[in-house]
C-alpha atoms as a PDB file:
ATOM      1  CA  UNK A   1       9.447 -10.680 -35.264  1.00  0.00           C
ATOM      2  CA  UNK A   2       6.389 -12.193 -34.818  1.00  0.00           C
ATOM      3  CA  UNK A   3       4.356 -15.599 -34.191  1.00  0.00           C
ATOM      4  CA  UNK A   4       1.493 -17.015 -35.055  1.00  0.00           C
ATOM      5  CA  UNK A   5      -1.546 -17.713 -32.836  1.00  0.00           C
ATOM      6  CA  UNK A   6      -4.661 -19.617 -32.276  1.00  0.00           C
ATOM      7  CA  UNK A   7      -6.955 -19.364 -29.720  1.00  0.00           C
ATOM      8  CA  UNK A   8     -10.378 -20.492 -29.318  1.00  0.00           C
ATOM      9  CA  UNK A   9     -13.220 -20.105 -26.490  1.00  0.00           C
ATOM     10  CA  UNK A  10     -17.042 -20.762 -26.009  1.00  0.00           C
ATOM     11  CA  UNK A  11     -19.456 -17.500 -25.002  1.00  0.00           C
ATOM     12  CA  UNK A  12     -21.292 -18.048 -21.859  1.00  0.00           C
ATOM     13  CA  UNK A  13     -25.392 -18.075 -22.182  1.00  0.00           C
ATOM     14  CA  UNK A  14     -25.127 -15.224 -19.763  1.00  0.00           C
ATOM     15  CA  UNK A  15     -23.409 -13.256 -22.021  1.00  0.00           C
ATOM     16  CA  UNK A  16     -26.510 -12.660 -24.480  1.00  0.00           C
ATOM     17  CA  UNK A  17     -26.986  -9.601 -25.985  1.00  0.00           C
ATOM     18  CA  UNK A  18     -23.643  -7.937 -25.104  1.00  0.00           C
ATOM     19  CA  UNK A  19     -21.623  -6.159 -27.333  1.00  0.00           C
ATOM     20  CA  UNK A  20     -18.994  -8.715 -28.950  1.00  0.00           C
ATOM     21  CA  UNK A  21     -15.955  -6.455 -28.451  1.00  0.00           C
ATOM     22  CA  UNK A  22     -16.609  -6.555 -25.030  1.00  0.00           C
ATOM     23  CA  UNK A  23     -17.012 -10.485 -24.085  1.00  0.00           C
ATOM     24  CA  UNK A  24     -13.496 -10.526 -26.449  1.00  0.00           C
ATOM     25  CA  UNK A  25     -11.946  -8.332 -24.085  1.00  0.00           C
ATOM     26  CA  UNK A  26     -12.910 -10.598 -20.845  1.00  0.00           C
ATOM     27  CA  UNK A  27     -12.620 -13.829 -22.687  1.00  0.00           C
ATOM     28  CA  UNK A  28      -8.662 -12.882 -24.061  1.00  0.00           C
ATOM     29  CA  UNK A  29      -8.390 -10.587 -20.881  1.00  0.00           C
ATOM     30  CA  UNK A  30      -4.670 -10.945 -22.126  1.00  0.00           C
ATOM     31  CA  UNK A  31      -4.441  -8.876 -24.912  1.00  0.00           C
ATOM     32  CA  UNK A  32      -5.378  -5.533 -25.258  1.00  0.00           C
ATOM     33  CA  UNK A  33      -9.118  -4.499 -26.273  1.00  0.00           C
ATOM     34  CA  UNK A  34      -7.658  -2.242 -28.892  1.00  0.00           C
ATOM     35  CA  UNK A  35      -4.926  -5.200 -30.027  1.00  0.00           C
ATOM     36  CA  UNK A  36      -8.755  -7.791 -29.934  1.00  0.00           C
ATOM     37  CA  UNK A  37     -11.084  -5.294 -31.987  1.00  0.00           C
ATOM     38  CA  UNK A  38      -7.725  -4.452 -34.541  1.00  0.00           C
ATOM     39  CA  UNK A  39      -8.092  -8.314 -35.061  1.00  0.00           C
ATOM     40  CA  UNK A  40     -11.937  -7.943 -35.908  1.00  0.00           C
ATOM     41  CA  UNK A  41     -11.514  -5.364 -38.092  1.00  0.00           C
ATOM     42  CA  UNK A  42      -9.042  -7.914 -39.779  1.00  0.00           C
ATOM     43  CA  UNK A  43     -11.227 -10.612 -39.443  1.00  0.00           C
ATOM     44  CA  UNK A  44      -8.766 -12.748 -37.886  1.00  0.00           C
ATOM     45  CA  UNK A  45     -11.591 -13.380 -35.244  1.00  0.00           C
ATOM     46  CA  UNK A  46     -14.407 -15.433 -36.093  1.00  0.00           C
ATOM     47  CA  UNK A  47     -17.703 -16.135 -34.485  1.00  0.00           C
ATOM     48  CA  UNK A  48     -19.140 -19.132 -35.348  1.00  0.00           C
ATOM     49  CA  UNK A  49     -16.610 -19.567 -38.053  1.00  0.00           C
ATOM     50  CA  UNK A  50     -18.078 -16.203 -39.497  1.00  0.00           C
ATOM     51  CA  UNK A  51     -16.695 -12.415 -39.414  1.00  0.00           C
ATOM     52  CA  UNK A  52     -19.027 -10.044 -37.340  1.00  0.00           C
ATOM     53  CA  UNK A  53     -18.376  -6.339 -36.267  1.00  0.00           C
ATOM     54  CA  UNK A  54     -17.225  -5.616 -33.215  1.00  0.00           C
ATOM     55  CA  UNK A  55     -20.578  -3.898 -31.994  1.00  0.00           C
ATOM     56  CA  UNK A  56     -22.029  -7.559 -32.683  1.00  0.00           C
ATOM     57  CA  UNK A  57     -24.240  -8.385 -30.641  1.00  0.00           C
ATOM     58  CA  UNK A  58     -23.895 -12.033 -29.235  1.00  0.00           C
ATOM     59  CA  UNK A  59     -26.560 -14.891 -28.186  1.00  0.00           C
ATOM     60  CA  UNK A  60     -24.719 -16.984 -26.180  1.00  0.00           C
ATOM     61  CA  UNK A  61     -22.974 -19.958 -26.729  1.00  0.00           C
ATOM     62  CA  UNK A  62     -21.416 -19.349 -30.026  1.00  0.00           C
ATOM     63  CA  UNK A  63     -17.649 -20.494 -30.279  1.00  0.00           C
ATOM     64  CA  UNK A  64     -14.769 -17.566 -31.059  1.00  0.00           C
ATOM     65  CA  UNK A  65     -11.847 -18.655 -32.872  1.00  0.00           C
ATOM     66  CA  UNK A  66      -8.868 -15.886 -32.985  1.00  0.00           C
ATOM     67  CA  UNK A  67      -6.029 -16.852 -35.653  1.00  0.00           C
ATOM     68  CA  UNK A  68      -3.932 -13.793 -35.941  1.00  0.00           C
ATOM     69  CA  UNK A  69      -0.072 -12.979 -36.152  1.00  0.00           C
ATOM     70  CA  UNK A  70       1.250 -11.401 -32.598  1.00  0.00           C
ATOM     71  CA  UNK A  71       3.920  -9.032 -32.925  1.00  0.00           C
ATOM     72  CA  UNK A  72       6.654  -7.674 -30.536  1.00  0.00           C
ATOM     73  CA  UNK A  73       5.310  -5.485 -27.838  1.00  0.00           C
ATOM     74  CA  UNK A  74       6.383  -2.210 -28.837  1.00  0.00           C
ATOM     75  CA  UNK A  75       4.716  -0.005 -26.388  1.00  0.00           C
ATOM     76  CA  UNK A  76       6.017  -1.079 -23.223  1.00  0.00           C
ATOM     77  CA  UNK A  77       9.434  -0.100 -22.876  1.00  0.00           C
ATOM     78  CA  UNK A  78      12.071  -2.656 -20.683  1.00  0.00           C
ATOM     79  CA  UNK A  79      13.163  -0.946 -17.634  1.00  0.00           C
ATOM     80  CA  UNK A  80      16.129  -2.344 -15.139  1.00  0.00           C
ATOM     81  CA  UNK A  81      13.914  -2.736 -12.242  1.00  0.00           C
ATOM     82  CA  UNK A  82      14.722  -5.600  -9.303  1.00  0.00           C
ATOM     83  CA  UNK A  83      12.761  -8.854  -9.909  1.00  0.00           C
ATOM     84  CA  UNK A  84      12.668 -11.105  -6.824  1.00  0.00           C
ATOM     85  CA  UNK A  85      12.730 -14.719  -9.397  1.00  0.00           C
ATOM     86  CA  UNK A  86      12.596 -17.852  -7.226  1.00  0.00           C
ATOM     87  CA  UNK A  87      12.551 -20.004  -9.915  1.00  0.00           C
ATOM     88  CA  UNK A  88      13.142 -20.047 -13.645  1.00  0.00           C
ATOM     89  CA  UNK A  89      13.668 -22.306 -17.401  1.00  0.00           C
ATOM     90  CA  UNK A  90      13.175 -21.917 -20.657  1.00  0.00           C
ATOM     91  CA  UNK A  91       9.658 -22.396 -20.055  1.00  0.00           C
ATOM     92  CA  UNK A  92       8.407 -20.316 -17.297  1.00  0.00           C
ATOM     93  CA  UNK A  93       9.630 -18.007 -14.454  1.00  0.00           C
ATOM     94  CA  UNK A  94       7.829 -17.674 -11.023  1.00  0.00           C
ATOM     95  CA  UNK A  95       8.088 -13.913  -9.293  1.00  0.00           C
ATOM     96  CA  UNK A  96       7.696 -12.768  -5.705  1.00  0.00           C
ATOM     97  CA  UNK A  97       5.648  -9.563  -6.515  1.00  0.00           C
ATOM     98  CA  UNK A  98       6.748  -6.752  -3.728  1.00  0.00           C
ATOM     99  CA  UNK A  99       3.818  -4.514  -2.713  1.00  0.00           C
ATOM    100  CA  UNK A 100       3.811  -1.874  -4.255  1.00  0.00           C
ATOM    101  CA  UNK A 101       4.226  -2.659  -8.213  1.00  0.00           C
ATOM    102  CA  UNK A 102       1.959  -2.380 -10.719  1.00  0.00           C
ATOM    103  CA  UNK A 103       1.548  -5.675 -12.361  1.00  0.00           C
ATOM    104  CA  UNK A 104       0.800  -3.480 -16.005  1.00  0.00           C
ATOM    105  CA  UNK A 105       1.688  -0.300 -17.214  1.00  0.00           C
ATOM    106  CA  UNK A 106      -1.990   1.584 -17.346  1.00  0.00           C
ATOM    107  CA  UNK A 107      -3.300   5.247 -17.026  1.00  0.00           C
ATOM    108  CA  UNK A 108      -1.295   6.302 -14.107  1.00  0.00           C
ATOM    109  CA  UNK A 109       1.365   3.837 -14.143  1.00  0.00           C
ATOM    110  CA  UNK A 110       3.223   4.108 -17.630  1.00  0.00           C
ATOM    111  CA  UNK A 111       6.479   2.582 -16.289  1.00  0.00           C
ATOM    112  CA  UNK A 112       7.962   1.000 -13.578  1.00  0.00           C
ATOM    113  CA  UNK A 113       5.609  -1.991 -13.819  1.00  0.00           C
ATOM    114  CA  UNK A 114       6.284  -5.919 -13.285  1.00  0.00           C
ATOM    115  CA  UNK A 115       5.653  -6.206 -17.193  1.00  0.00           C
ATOM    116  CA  UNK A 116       8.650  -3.503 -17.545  1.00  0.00           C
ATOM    117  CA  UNK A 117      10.926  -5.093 -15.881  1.00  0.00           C
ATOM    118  CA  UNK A 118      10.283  -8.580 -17.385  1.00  0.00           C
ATOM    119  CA  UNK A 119      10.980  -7.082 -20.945  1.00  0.00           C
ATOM    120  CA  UNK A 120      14.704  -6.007 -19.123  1.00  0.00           C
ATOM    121  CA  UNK A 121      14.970  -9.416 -17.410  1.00  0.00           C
ATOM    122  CA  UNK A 122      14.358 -11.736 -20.654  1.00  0.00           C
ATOM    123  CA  UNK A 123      13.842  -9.388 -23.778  1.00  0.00           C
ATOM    124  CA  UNK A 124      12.461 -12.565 -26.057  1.00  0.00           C
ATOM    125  CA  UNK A 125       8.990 -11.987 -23.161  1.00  0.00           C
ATOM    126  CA  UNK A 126       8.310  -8.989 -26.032  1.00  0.00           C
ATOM    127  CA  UNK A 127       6.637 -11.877 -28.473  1.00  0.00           C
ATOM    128  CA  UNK A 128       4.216 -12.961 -25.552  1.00  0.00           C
ATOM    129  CA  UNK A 129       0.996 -11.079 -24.587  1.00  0.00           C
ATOM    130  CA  UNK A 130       1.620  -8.808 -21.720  1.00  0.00           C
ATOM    131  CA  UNK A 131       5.562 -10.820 -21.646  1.00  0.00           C
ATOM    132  CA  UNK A 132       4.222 -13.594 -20.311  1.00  0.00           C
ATOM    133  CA  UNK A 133       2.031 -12.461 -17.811  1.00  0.00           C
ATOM    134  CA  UNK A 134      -0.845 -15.063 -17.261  1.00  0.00           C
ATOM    135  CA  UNK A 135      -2.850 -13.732 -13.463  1.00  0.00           C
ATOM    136  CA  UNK A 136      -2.213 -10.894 -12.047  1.00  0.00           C
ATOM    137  CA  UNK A 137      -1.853  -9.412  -8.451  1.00  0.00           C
ATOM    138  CA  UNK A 138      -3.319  -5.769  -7.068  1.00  0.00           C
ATOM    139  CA  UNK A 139      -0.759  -3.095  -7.027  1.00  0.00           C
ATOM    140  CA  UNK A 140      -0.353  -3.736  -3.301  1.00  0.00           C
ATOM    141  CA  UNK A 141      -0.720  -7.392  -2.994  1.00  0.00           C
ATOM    142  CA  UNK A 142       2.796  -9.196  -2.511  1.00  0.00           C
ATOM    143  CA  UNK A 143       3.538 -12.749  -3.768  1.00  0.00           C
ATOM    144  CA  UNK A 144       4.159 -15.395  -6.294  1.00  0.00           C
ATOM    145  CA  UNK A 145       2.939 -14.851  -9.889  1.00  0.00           C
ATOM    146  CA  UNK A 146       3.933 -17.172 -12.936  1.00  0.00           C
ATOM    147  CA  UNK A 147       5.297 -15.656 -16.314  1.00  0.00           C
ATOM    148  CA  UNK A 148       5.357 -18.195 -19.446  1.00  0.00           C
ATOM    149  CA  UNK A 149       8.590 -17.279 -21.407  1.00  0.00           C
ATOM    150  CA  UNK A 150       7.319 -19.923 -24.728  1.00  0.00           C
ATOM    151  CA  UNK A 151       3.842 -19.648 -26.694  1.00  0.00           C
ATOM    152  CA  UNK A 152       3.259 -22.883 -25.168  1.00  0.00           C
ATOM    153  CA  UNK A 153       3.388 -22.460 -21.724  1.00  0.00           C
ATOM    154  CA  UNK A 154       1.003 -18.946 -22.100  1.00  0.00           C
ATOM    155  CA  UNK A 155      -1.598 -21.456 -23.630  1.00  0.00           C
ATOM    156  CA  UNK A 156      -0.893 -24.622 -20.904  1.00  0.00           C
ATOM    157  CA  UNK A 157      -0.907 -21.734 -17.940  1.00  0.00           C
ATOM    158  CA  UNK A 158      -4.549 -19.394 -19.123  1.00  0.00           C
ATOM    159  CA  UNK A 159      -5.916 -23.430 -19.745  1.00  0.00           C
ATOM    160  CA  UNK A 160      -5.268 -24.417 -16.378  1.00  0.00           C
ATOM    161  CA  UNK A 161      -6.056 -21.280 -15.298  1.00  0.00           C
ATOM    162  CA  UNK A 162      -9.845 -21.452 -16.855  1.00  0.00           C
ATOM    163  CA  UNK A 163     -10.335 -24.670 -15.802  1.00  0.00           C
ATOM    164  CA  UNK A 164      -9.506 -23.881 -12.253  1.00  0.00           C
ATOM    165  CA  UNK A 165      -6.877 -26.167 -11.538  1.00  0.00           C
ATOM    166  CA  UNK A 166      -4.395 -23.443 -10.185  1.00  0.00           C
ATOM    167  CA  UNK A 167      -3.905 -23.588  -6.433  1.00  0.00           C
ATOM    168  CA  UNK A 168      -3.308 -20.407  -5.499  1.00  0.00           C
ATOM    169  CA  UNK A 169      -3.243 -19.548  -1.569  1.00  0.00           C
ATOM    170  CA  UNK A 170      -2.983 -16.459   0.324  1.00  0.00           C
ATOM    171  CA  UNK A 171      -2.774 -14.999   3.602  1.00  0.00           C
ATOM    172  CA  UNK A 172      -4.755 -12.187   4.782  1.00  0.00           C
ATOM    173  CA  UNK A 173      -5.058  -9.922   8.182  1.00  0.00           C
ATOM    174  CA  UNK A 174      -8.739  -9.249   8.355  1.00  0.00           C
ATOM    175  CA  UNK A 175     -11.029  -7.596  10.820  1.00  0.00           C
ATOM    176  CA  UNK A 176     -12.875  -8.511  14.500  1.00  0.00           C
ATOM    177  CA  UNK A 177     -12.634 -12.396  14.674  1.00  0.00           C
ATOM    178  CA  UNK A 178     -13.836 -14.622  12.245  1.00  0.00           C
ATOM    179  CA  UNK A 179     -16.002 -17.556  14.035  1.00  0.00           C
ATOM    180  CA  UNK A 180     -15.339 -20.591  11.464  1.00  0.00           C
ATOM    181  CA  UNK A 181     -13.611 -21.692   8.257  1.00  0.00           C
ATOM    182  CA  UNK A 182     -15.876 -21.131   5.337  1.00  0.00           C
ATOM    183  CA  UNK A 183     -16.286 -20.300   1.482  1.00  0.00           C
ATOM    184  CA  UNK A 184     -17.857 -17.609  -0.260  1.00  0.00           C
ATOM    185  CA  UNK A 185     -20.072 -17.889  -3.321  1.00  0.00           C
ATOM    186  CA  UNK A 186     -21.101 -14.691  -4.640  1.00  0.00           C
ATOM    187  CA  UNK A 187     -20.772 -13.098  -8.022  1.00  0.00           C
ATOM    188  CA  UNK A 188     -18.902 -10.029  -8.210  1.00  0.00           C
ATOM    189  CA  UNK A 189     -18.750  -7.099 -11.452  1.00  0.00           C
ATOM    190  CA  UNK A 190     -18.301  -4.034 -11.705  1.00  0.00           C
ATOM    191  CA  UNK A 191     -19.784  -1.575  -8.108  1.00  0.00           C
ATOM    192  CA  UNK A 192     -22.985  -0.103  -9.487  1.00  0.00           C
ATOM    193  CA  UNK A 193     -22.095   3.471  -8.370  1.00  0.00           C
ATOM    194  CA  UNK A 194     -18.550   3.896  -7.978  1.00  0.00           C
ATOM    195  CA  UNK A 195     -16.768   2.057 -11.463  1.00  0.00           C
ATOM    196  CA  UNK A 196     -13.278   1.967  -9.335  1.00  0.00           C
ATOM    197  CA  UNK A 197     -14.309  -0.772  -7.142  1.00  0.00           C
ATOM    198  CA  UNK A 198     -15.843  -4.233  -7.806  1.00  0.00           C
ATOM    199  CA  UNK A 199     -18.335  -5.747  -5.594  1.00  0.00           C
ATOM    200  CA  UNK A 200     -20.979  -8.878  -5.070  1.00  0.00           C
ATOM    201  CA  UNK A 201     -23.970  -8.454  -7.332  1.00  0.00           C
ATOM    202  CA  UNK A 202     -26.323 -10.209  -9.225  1.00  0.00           C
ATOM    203  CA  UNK A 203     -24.895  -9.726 -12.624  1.00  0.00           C
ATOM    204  CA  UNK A 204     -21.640 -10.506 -11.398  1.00  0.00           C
ATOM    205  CA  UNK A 205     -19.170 -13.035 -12.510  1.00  0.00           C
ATOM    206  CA  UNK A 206     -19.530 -16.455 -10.764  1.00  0.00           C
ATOM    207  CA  UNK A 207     -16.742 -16.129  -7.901  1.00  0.00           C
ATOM    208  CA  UNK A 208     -15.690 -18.432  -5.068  1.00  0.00           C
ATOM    209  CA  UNK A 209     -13.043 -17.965  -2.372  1.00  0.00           C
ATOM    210  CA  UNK A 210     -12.403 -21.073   0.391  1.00  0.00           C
ATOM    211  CA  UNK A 211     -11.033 -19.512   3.668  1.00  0.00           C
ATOM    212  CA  UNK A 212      -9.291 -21.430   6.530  1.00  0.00           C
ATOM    213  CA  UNK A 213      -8.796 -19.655  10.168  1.00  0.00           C
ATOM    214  CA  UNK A 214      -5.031 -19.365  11.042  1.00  0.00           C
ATOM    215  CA  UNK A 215      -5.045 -17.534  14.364  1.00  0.00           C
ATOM    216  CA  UNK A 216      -7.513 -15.582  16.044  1.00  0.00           C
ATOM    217  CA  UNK A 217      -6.801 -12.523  17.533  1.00  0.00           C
ATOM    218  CA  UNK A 218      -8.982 -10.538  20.277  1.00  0.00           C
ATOM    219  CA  UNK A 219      -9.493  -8.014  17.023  1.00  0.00           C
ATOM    220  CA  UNK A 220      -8.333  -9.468  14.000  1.00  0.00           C
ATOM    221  CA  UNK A 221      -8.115 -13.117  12.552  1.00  0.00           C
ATOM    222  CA  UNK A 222      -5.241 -14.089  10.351  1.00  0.00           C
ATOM    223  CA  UNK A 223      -6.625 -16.398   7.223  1.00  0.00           C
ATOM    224  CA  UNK A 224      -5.587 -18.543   4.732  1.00  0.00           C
ATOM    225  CA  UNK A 225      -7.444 -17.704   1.560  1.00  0.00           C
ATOM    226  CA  UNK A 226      -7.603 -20.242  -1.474  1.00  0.00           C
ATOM    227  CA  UNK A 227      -9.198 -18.753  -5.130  1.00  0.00           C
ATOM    228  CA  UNK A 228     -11.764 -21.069  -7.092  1.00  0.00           C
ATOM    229  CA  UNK A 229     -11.885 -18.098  -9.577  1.00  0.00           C
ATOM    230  CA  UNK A 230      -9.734 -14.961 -10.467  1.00  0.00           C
ATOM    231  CA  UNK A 231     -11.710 -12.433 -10.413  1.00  0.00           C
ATOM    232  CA  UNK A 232     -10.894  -8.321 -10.035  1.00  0.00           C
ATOM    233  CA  UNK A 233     -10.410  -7.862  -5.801  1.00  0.00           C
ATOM    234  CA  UNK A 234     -12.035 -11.289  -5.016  1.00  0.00           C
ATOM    235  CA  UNK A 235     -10.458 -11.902  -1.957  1.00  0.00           C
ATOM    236  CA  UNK A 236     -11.096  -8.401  -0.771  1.00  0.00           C
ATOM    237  CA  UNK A 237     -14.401  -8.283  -2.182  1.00  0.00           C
ATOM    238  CA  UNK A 238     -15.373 -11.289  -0.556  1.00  0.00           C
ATOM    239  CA  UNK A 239     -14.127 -11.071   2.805  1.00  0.00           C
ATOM    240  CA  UNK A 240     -16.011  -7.081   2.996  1.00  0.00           C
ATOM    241  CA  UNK A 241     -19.016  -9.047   1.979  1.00  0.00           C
ATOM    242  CA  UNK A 242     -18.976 -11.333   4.995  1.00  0.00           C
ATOM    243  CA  UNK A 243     -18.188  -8.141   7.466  1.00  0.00           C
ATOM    244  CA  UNK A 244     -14.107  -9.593   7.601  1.00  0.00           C
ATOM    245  CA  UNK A 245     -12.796  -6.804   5.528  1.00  0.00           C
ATOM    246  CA  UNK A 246      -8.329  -7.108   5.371  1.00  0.00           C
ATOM    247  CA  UNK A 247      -6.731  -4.518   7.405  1.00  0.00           C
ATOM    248  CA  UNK A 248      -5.433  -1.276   5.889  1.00  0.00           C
ATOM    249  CA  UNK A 249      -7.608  -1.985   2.768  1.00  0.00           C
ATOM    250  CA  UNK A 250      -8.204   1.766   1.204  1.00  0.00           C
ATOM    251  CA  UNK A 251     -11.365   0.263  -1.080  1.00  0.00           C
ATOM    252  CA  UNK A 252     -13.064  -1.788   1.104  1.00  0.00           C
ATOM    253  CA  UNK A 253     -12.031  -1.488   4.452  1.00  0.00           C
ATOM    254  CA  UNK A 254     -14.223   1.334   5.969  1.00  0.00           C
ATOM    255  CA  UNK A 255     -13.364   4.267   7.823  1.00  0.00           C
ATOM    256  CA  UNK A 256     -10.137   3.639   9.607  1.00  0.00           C
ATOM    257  CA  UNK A 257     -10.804   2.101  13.806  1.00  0.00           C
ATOM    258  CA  UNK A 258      -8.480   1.417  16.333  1.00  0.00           C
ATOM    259  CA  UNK A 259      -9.402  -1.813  18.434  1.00  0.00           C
ATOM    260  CA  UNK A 260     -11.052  -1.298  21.803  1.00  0.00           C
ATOM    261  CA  UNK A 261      -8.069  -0.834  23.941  1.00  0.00           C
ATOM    262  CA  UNK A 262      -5.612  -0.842  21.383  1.00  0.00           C
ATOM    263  CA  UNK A 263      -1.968  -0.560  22.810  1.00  0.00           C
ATOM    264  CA  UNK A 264       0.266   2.044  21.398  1.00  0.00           C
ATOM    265  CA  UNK A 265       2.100  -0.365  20.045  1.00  0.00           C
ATOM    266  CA  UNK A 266      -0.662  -1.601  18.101  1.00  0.00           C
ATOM    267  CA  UNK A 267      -2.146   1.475  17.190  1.00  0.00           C
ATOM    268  CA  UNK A 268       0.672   2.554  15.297  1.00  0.00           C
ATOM    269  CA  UNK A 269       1.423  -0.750  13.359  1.00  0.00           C
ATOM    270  CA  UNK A 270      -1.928  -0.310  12.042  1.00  0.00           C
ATOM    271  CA  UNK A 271      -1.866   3.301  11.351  1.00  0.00           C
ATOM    272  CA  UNK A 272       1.477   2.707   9.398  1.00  0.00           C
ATOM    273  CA  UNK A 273      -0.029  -0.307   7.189  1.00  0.00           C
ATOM    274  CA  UNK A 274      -1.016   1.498   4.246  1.00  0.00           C
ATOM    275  CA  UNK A 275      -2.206  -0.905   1.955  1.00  0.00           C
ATOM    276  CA  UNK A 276      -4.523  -4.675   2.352  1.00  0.00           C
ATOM    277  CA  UNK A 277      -2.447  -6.779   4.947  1.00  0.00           C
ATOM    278  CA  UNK A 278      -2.687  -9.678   1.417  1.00  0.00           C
ATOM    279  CA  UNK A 279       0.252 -12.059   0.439  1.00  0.00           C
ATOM    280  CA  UNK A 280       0.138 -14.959  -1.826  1.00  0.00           C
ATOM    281  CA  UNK A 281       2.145 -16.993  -0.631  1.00  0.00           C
ATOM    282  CA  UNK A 282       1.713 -20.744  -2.654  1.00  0.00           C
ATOM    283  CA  UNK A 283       1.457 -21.549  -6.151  1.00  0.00           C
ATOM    284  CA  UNK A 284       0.918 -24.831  -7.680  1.00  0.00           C
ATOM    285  CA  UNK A 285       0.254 -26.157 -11.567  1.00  0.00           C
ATOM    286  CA  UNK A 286       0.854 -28.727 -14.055  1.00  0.00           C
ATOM    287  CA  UNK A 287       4.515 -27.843 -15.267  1.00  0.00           C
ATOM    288  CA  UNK A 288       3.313 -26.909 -19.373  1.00  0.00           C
ATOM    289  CA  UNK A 289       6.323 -29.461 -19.965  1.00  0.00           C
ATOM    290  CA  UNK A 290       6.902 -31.690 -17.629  1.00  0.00           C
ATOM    291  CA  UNK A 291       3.523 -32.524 -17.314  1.00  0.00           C
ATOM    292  CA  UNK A 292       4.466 -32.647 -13.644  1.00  0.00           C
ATOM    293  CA  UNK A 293       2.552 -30.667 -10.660  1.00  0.00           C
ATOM    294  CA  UNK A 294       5.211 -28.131  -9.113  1.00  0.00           C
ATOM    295  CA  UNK A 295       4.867 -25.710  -6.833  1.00  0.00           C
ATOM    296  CA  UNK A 296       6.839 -22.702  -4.752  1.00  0.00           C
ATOM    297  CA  UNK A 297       5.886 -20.578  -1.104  1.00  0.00           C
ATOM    298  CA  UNK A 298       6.525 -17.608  -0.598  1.00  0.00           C
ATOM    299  CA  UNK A 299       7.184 -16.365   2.871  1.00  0.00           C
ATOM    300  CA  UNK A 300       6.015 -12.642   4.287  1.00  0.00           C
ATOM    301  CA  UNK A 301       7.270  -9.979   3.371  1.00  0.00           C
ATOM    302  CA  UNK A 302       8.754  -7.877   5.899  1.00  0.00           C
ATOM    303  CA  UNK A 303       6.171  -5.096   6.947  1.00  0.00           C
ATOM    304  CA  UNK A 304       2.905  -7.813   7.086  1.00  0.00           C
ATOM    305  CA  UNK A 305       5.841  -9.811   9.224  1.00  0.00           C
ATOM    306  CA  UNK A 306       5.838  -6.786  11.567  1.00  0.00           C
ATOM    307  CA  UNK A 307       2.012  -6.007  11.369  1.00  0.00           C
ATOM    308  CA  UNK A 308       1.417  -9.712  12.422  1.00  0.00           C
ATOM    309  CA  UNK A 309       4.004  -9.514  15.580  1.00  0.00           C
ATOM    310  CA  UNK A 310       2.547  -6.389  16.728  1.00  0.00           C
ATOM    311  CA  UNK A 311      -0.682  -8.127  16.816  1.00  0.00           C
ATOM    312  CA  UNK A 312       0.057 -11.470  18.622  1.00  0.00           C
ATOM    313  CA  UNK A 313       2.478  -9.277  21.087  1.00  0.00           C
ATOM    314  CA  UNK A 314      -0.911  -7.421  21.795  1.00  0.00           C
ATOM    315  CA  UNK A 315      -2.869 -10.034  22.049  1.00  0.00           C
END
């Protein structure tokens, strides 16, 4: 089985002189970059309304339009794995992620994936790129995602996702005390030296993150965290950028410290927390259908719960 679809998107100036494969890749981040340049080769994508290799490369500005046939899935097998679903129709599901899963199987992580277990949990998710998946979440980031089940709602969901209209809020455990509610506006791409972490540079990808103080702590500040833009790590990016890294975060958190006068309480809660103290914890869009916002919370899950009462007991 398999549907037709049509997608279009406009090249950003700053995108001159790359290859075209690779602005396909980060404009459809959805599909595959093997499934994208497949569909060059079959010149189902066109630049400018013209066929181009995929080595193309691009000016700037130019206008891609993809019209290709999507077929099932094959490659990623459905696997009977838990799925926490607070909310589902025949349009769209909403998932509390558990830390821990891998949003898509990759080098590493073959199986056991979110995108697994959504291919168990609905099997007609195999005729949607990546079943459905529109955003995704860091292997150890809890919290709300939204699947489309219909072509329709994958296109309504990635639109409002471009356009920026998605509220999506988090809360995160970072380091010493942060003074003030702020934003950050800083590019990030790809760390110049070590390609497994992002970070803020020049040639970066336009990024903003609005944080809101929650509670202040005598060495740590609980946040609320609200994404302009999607971007690889942002909110842990951002927050090591302004010297607020999250607690327990293995990429960009530093050498592990214990708080001056740290109870032993305390220092063990911290030791224990293996992975960025993160949750997302509200989504809100346009329903695809409805036309209607909507909108679900999330609460935490049970070992940033404990984390967080360990810290206000020591405070």
């Amino acid at each position: 089985m398999s549907e037709l679809i049509k997608l279009t998107a406009r090249i950003p100036e700053n995108d001159a002189g790359r290859r075209f494969d690779q602005v396909l890749a980060e404009l459809f981040s959805d599909y595959s970059r093997s499934r994208l340049q497949q569909w060059v080769r079959d010149g189902a994508v066109l630049l400018d309304a013209r066929c181009v290799e995929a080595k193309y490369r691009v000016s700037g500005g130019e206008w891609v339009e993809i019209v290709a046939e999507l077929a099932e899935d094959s490659e990623v097998l459905p696997q009977a794995i838990p799925l926490d679903v607070r909310y589902e129709d025949e349009h769209l599901l909403v998932i509390n992620k558990p830390a821990g899963m891998v949003v898509h199987p990759a080098a590493g992580n073959r199986d056991g994936t979110l995108q697994n277990a959504l291919l168990h949990y609905d099997a007609g998710l195999a005729a949607l790129p990546r079943a459905g998946i529109v955003h995704r979440l860091d292997k150890d980031t809890s919290g709300l995602m939204v699947v489309a089940r219909q072509l329709s709602a994958h296109k309504s969901l990635v639109e409002q996702l471009q356009a920026r209209s998605v509220h999506r809020e988090y809360l995160a455990l970072v380091q010493a005390q942060v003074t003030a509610s702020g934003h950050v506006d800083a590019p990030i791409g790809r760390h110049p030296r070590d390609r497994l972490r992002m970070a803020v540079v020049e040639s970066g990808k336009p990024a903003v993150t609005h944080y809101r103080v929650l509670e202040r702590f005598p060495a740590h500040t609980l946040v609320e965290a609200r994404l302009e833009t999607g971007r690889t790590h942002q909110i842990r990016v951002h927050m090591a950028y302004i010297h607020h890294p999250l607690v327990g975060d293995p990429l960009y958190g530093g050498r592990f410290r214990l708080p001056a006068g740290a109870s032993e309480a305390l220092a063990e809660a911290l030791r224990k927390f293996r992975r960025q103290a993160l949750h997302a914890r509200r989504l809100e869009f346009i329903h695809p259908a409805s036309g209607e916002p909507v909108g679900w919370e999330a609460g935490l899950p049970a070992d940033f719960e404990h984390l967080l009462a360990v810290v206000r007991e020591a405070s």
